[in-house]
PDB file of N, CA and C in Angstrom:
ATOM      1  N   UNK A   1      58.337 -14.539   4.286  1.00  0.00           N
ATOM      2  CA  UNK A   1      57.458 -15.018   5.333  1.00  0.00           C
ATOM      3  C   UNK A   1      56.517 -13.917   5.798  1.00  0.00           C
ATOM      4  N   UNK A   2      57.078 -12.394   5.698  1.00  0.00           N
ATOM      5  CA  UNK A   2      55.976 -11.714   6.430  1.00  0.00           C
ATOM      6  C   UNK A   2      55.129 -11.433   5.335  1.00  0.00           C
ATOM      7  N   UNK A   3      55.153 -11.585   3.968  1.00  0.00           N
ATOM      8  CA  UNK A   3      53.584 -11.255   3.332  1.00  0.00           C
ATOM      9  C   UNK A   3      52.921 -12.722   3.676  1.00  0.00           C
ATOM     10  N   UNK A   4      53.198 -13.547   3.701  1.00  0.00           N
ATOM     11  CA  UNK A   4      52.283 -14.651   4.280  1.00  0.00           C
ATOM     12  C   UNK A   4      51.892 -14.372   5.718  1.00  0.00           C
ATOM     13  N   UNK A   5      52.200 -13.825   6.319  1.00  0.00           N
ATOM     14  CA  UNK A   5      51.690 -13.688   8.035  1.00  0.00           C
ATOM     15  C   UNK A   5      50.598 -12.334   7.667  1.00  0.00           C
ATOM     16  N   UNK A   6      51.109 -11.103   6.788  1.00  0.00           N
ATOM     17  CA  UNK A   6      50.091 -10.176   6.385  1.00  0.00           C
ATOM     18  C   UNK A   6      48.541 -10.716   5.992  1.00  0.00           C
ATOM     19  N   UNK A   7      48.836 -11.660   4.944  1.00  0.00           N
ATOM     20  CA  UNK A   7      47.492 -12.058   4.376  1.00  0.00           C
ATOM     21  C   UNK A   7      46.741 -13.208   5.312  1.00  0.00           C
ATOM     22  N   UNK A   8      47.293 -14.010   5.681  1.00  0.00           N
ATOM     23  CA  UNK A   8      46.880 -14.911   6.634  1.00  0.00           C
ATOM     24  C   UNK A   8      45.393 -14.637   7.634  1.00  0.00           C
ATOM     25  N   UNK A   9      45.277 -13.536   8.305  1.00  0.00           N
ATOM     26  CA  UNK A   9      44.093 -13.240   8.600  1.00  0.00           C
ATOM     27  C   UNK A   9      42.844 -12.903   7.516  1.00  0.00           C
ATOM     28  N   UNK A  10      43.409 -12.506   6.251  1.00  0.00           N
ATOM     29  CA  UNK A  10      42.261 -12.356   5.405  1.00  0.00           C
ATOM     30  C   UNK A  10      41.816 -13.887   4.930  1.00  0.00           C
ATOM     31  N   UNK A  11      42.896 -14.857   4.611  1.00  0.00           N
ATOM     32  CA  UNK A  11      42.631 -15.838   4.069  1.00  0.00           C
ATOM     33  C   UNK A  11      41.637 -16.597   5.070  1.00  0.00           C
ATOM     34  N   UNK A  12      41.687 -16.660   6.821  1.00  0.00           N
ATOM     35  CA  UNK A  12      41.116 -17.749   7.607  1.00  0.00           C
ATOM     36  C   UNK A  12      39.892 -16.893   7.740  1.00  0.00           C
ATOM     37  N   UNK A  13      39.744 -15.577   7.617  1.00  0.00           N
ATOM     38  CA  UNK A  13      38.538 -14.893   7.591  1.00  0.00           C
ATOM     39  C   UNK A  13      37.585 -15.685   6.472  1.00  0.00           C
ATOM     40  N   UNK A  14      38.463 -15.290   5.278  1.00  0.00           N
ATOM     41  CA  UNK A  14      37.653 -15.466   4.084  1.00  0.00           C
ATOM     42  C   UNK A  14      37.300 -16.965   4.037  1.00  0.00           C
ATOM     43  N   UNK A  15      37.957 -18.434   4.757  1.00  0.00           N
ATOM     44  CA  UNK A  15      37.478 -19.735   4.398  1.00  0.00           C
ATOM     45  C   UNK A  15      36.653 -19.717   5.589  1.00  0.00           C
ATOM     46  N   UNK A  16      36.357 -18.888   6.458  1.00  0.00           N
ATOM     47  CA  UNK A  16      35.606 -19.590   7.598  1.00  0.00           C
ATOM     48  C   UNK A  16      34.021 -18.269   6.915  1.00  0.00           C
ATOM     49  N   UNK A  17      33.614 -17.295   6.091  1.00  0.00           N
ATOM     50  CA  UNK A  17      32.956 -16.686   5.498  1.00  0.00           C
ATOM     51  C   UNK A  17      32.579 -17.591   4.364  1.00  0.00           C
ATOM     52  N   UNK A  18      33.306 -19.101   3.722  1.00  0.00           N
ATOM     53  CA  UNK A  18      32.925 -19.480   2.366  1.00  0.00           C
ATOM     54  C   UNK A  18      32.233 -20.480   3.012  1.00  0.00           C
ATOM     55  N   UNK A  19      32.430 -20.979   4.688  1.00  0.00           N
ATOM     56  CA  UNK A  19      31.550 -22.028   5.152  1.00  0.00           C
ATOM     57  C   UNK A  19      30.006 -21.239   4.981  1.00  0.00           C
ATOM     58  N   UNK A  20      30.223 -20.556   6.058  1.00  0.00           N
ATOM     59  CA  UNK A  20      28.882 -19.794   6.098  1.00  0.00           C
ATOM     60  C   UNK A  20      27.889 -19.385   5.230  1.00  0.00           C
ATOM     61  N   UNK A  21      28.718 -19.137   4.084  1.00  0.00           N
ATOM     62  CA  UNK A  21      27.805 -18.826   2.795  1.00  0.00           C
ATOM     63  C   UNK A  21      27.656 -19.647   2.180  1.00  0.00           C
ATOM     64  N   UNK A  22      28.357 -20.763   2.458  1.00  0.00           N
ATOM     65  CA  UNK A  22      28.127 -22.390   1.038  1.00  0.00           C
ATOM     66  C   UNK A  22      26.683 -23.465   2.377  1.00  0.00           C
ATOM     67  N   UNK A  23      26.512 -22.967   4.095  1.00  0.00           N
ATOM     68  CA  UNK A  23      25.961 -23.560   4.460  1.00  0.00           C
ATOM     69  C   UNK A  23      24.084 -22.762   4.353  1.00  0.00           C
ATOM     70  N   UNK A  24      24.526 -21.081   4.258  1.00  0.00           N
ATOM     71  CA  UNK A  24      23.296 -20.134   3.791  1.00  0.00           C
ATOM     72  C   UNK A  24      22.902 -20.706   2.636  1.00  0.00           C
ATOM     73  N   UNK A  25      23.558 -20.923   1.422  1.00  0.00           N
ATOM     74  CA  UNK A  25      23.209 -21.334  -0.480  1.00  0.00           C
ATOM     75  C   UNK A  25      22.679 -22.754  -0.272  1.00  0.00           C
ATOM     76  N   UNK A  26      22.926 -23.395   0.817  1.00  0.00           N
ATOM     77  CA  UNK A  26      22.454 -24.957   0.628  1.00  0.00           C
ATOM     78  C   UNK A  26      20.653 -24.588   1.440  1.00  0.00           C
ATOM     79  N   UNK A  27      20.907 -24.142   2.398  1.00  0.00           N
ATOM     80  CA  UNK A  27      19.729 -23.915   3.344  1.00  0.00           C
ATOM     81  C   UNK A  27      18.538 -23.118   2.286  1.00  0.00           C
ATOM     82  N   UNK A  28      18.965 -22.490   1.825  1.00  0.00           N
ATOM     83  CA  UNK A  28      17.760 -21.138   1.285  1.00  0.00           C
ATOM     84  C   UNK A  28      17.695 -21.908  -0.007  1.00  0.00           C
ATOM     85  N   UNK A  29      18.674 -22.860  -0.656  1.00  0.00           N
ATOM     86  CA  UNK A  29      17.885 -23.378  -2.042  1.00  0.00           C
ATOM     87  C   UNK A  29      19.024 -22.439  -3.181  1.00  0.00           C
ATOM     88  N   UNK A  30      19.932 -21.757  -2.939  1.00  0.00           N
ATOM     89  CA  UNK A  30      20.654 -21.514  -4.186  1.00  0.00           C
ATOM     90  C   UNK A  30      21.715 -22.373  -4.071  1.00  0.00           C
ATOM     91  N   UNK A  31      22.238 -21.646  -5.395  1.00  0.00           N
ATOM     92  CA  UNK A  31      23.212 -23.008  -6.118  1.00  0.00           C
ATOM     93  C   UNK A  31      24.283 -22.770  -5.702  1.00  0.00           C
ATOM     94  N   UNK A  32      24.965 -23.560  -4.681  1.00  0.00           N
ATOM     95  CA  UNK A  32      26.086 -23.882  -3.738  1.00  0.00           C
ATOM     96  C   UNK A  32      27.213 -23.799  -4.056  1.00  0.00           C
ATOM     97  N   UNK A  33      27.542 -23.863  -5.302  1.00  0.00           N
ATOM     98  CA  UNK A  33      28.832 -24.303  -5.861  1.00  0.00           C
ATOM     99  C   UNK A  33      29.275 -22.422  -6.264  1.00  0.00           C
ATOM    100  N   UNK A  34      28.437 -21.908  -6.901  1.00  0.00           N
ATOM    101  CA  UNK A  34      28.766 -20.146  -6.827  1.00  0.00           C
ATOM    102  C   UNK A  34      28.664 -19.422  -5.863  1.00  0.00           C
ATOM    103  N   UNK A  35      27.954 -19.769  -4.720  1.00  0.00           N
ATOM    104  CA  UNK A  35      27.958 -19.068  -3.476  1.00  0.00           C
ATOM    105  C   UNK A  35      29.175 -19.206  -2.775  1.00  0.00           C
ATOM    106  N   UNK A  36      29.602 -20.772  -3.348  1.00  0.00           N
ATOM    107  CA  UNK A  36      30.562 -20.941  -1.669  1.00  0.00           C
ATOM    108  C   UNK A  36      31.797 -20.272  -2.571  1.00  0.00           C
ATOM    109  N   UNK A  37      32.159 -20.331  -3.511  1.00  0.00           N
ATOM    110  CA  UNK A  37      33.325 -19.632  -4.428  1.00  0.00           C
ATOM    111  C   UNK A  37      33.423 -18.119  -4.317  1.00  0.00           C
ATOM    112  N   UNK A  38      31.999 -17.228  -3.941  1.00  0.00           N
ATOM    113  CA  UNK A  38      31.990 -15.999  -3.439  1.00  0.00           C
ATOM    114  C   UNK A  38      32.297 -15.486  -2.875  1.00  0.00           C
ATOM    115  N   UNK A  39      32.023 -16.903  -1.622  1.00  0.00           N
ATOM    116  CA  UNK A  39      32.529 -16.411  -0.566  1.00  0.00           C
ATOM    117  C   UNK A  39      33.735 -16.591   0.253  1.00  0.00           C
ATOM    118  N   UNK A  40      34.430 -17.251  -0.838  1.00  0.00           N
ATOM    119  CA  UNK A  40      35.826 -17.256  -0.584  1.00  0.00           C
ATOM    120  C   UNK A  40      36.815 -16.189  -1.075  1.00  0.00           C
ATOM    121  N   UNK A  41      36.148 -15.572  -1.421  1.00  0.00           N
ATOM    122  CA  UNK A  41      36.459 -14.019  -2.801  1.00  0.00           C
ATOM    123  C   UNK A  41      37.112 -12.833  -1.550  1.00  0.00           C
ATOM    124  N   UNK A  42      38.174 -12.825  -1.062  1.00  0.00           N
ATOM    125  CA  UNK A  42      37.784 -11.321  -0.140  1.00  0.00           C
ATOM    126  C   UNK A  42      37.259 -10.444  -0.768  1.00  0.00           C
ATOM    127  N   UNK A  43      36.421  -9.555  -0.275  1.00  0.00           N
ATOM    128  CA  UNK A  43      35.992  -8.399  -0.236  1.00  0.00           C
ATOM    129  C   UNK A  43      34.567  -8.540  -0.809  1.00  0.00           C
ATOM    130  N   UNK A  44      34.111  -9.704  -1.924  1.00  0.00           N
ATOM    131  CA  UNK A  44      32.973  -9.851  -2.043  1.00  0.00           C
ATOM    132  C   UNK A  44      32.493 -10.956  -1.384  1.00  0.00           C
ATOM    133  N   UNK A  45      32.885 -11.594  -0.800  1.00  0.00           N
ATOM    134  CA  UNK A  45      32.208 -12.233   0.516  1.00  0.00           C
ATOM    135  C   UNK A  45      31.828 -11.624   1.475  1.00  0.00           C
ATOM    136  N   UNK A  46      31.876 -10.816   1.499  1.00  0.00           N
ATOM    137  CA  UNK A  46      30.749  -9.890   3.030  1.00  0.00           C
ATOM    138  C   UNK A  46      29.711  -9.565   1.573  1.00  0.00           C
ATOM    139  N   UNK A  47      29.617  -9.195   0.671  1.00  0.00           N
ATOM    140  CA  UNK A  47      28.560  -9.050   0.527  1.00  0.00           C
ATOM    141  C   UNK A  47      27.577  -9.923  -0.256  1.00  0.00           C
ATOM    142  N   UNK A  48      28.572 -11.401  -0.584  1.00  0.00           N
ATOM    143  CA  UNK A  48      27.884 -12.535  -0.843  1.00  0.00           C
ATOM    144  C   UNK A  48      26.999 -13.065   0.705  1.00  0.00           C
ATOM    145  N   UNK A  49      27.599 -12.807   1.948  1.00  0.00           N
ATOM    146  CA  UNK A  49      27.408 -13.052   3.079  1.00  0.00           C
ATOM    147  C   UNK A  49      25.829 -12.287   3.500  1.00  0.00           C
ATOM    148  N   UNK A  50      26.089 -10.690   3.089  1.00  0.00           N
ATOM    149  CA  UNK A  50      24.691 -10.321   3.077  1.00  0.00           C
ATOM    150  C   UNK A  50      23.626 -10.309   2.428  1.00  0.00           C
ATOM    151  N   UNK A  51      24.092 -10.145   1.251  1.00  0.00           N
ATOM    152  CA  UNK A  51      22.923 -11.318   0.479  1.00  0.00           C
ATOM    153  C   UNK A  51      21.919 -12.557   0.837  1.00  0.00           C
ATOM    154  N   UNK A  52      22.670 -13.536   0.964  1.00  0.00           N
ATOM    155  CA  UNK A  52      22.600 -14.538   1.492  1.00  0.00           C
ATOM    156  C   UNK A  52      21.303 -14.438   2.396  1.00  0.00           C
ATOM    157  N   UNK A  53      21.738 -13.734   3.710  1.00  0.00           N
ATOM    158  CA  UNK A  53      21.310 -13.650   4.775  1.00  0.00           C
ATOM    159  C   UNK A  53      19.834 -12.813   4.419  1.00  0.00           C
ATOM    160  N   UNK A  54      19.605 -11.849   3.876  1.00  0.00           N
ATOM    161  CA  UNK A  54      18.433 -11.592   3.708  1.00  0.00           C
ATOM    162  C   UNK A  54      17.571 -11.854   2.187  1.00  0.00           C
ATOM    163  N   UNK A  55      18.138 -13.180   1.592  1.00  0.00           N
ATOM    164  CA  UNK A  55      17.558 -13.412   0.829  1.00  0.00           C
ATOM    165  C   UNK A  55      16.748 -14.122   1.040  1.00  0.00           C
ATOM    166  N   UNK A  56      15.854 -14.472   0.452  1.00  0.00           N
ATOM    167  CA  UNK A  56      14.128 -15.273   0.670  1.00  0.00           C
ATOM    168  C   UNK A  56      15.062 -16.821   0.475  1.00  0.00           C
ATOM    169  N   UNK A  57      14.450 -18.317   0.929  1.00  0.00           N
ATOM    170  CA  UNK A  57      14.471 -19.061   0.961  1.00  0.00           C
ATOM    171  C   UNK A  57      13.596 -19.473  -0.478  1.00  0.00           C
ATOM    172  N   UNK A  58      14.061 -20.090  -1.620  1.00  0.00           N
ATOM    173  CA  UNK A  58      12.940 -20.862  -2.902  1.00  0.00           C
ATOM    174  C   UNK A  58      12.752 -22.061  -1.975  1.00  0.00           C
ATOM    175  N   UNK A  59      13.221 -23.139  -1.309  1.00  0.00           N
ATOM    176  CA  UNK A  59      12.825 -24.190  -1.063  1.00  0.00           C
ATOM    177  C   UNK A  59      11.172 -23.756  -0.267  1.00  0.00           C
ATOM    178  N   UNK A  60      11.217 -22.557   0.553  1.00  0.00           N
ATOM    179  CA  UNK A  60       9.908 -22.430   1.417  1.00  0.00           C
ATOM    180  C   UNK A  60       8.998 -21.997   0.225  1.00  0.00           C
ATOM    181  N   UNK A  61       9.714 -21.489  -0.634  1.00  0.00           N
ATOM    182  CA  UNK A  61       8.719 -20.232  -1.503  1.00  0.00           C
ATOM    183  C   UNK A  61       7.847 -21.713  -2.022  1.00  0.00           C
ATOM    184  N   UNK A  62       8.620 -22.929  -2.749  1.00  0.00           N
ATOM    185  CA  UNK A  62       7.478 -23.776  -3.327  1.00  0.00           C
ATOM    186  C   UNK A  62       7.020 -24.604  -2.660  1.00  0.00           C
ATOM    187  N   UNK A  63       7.412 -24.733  -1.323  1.00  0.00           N
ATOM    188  CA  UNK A  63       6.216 -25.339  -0.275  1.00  0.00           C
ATOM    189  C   UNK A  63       4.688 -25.104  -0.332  1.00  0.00           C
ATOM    190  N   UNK A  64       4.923 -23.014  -0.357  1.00  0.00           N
ATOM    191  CA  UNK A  64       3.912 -22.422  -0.236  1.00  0.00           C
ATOM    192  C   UNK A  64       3.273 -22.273  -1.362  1.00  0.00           C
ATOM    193  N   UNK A  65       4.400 -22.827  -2.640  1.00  0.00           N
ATOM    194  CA  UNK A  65       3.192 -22.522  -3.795  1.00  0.00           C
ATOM    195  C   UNK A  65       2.535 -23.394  -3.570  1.00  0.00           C
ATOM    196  N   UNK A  66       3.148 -25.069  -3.211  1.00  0.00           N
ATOM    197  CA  UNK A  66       2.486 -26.294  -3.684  1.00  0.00           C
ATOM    198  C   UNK A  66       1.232 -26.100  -2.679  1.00  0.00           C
ATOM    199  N   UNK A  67       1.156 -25.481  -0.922  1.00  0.00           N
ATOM    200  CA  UNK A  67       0.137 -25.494  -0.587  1.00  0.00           C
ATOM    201  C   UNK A  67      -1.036 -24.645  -0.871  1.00  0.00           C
ATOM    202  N   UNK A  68      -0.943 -23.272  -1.783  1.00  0.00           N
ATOM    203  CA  UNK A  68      -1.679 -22.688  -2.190  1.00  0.00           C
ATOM    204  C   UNK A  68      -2.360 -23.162  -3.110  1.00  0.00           C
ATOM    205  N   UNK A  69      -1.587 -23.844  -4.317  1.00  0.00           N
ATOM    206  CA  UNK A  69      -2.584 -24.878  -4.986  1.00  0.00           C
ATOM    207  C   UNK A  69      -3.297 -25.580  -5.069  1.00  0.00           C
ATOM    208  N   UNK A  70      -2.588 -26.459  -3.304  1.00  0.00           N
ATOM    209  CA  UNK A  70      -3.477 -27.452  -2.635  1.00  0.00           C
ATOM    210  C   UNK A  70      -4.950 -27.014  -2.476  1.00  0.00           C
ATOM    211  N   UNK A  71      -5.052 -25.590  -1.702  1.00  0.00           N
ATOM    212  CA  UNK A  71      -5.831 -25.049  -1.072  1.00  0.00           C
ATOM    213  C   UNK A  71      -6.499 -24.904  -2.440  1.00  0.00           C
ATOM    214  N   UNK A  72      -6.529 -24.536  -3.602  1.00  0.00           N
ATOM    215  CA  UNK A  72      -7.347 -23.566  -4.020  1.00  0.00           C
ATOM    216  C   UNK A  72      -8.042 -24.696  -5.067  1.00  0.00           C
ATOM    217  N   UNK A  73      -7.413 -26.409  -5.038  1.00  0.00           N
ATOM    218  CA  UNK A  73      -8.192 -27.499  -5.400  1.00  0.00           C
ATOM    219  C   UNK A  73      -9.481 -27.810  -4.582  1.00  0.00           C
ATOM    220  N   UNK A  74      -9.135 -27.340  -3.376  1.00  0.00           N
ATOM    221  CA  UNK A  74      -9.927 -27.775  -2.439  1.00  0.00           C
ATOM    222  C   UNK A  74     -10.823 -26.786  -2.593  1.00  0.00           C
ATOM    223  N   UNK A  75     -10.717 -25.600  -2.659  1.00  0.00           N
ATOM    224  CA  UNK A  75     -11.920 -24.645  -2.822  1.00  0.00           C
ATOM    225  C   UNK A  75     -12.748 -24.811  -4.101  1.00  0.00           C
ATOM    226  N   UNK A  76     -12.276 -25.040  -5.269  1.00  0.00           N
ATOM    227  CA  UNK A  76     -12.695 -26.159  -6.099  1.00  0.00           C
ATOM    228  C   UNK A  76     -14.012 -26.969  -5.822  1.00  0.00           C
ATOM    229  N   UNK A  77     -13.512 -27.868  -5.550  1.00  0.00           N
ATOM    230  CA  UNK A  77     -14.139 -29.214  -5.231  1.00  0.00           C
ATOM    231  C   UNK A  77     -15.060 -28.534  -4.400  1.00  0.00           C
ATOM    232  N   UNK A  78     -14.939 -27.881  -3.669  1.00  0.00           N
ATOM    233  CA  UNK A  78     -15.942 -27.648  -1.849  1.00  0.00           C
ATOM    234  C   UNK A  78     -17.239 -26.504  -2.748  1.00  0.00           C
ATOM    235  N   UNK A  79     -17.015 -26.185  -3.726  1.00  0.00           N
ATOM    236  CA  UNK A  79     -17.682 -24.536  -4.372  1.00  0.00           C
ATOM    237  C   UNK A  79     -18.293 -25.612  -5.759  1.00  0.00           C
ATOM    238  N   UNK A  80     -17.751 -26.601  -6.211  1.00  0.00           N
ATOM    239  CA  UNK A  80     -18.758 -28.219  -6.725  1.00  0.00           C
ATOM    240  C   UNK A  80     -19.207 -28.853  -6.278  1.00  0.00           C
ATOM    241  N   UNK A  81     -19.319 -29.046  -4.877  1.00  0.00           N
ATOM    242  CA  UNK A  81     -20.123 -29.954  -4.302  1.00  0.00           C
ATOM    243  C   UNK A  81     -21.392 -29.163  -3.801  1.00  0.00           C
ATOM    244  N   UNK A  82     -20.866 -28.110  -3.477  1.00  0.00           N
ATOM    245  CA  UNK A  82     -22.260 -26.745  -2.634  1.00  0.00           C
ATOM    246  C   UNK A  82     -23.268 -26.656  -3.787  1.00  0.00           C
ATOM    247  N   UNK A  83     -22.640 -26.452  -5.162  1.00  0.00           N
ATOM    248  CA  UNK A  83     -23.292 -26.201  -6.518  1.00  0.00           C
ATOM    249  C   UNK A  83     -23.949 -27.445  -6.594  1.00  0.00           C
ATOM    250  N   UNK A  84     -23.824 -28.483  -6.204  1.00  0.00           N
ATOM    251  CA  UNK A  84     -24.682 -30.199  -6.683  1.00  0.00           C
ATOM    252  C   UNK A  84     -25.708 -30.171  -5.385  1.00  0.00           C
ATOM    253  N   UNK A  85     -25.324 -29.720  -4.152  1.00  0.00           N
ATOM    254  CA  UNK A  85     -26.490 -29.560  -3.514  1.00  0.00           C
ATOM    255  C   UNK A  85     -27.269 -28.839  -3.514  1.00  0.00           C
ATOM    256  N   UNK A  86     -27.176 -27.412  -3.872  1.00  0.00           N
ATOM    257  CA  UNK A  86     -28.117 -26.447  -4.006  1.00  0.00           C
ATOM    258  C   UNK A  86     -29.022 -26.849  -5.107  1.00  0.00           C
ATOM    259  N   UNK A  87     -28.456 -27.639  -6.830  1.00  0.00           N
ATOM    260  CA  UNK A  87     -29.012 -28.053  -7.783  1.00  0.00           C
ATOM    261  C   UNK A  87     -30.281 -29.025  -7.066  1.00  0.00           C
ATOM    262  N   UNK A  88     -29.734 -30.091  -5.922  1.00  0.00           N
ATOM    263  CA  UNK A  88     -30.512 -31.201  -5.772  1.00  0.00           C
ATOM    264  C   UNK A  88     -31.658 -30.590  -4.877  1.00  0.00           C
ATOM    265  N   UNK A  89     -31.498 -29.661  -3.783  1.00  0.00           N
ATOM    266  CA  UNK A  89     -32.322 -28.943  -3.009  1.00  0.00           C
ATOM    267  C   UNK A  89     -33.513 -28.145  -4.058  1.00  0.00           C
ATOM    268  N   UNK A  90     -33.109 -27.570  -5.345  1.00  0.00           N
ATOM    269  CA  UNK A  90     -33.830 -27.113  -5.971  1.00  0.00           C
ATOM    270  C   UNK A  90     -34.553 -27.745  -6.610  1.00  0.00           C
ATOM    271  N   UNK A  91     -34.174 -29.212  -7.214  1.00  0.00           N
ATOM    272  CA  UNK A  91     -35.186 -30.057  -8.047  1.00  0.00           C
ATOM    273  C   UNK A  91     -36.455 -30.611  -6.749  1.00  0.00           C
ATOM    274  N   UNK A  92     -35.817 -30.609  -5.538  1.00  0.00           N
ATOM    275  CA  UNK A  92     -36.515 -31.420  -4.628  1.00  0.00           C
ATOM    276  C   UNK A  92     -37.692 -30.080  -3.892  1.00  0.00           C
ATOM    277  N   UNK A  93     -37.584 -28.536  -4.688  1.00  0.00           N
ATOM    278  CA  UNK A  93     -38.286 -27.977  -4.197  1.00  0.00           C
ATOM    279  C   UNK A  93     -39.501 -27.745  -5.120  1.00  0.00           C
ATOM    280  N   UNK A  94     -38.665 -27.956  -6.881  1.00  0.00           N
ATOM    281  CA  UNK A  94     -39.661 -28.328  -7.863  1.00  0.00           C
ATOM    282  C   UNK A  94     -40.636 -29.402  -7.882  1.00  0.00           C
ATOM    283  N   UNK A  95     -40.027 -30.307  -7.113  1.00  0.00           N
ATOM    284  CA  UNK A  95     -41.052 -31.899  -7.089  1.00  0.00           C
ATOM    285  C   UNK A  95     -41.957 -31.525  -5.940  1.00  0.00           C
ATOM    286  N   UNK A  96     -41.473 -30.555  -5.110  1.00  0.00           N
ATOM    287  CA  UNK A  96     -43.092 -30.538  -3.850  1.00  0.00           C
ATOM    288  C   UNK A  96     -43.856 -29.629  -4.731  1.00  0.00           C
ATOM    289  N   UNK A  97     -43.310 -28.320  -5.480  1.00  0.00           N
ATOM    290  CA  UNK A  97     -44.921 -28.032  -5.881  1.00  0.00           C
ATOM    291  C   UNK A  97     -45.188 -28.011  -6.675  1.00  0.00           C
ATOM    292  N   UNK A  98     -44.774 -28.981  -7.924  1.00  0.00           N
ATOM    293  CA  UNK A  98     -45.677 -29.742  -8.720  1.00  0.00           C
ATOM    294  C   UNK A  98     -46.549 -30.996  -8.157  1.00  0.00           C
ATOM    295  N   UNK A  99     -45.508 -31.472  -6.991  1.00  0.00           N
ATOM    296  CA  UNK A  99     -46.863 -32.435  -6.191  1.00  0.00           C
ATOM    297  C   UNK A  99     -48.072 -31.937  -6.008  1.00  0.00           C
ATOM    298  N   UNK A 100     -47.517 -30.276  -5.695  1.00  0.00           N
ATOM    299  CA  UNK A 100     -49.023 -29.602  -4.631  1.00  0.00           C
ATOM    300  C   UNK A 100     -50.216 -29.279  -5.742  1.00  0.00           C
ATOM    301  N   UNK A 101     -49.661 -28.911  -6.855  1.00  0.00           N
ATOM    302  CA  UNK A 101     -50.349 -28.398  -8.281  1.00  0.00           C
ATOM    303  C   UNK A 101     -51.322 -29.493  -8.510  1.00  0.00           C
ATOM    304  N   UNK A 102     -50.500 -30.658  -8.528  1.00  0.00           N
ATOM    305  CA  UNK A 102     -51.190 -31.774  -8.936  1.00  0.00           C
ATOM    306  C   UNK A 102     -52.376 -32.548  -8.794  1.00  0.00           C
TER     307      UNK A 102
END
């Protein structure tokens, strides 16, 4: 009974550390099923734990790709349409002075 009362604090440490890190791996976008097994690991669960914690989020990272792309369709389009008016401003500056020639 007393090596079970010895380990006992590592074990409720270590399942209440495999929440935390299986609820960090779901949030930030990694794969849940190896995180939360990490972090049931003593001794490498604190540093599956810090990991975790200052690792970048992928779910935000392709938000921001998808809106950078967004953006840079739009600059696109906005840098083709300026180009069709400046074209039309220019034919319409050719037609006054060949009017005036005329």
């Amino acid at each position: 009974m007393e090596p079970v009362q010895q380990f006992l604090p590592i074990i409720i440490i270590s399942i209440i550390l495999m929440f935390i890190c299986h609820s960090l791996a779901k949030e930030k976008g990694k794969n849940v099923t190896l995180w939360t097994i990490l972090g049931l690991i003593p001794g490498i669960n604190i540093y599956s734990l810090l990991y975790l914690v200052g690792a970048s989020s992928t779910i935000l990272e392709r938000k921001i790709d998808k809106i950078l792309a967004q953006m840079k369709t739009v600059q696109q389009y906005n840098s083709i349409e300026k180009n069709k008016e400046e074209n039309i401003n220019k034919e319409e500056n050719i037609k006054e002075i060949e009017g005036e020639e005329i």
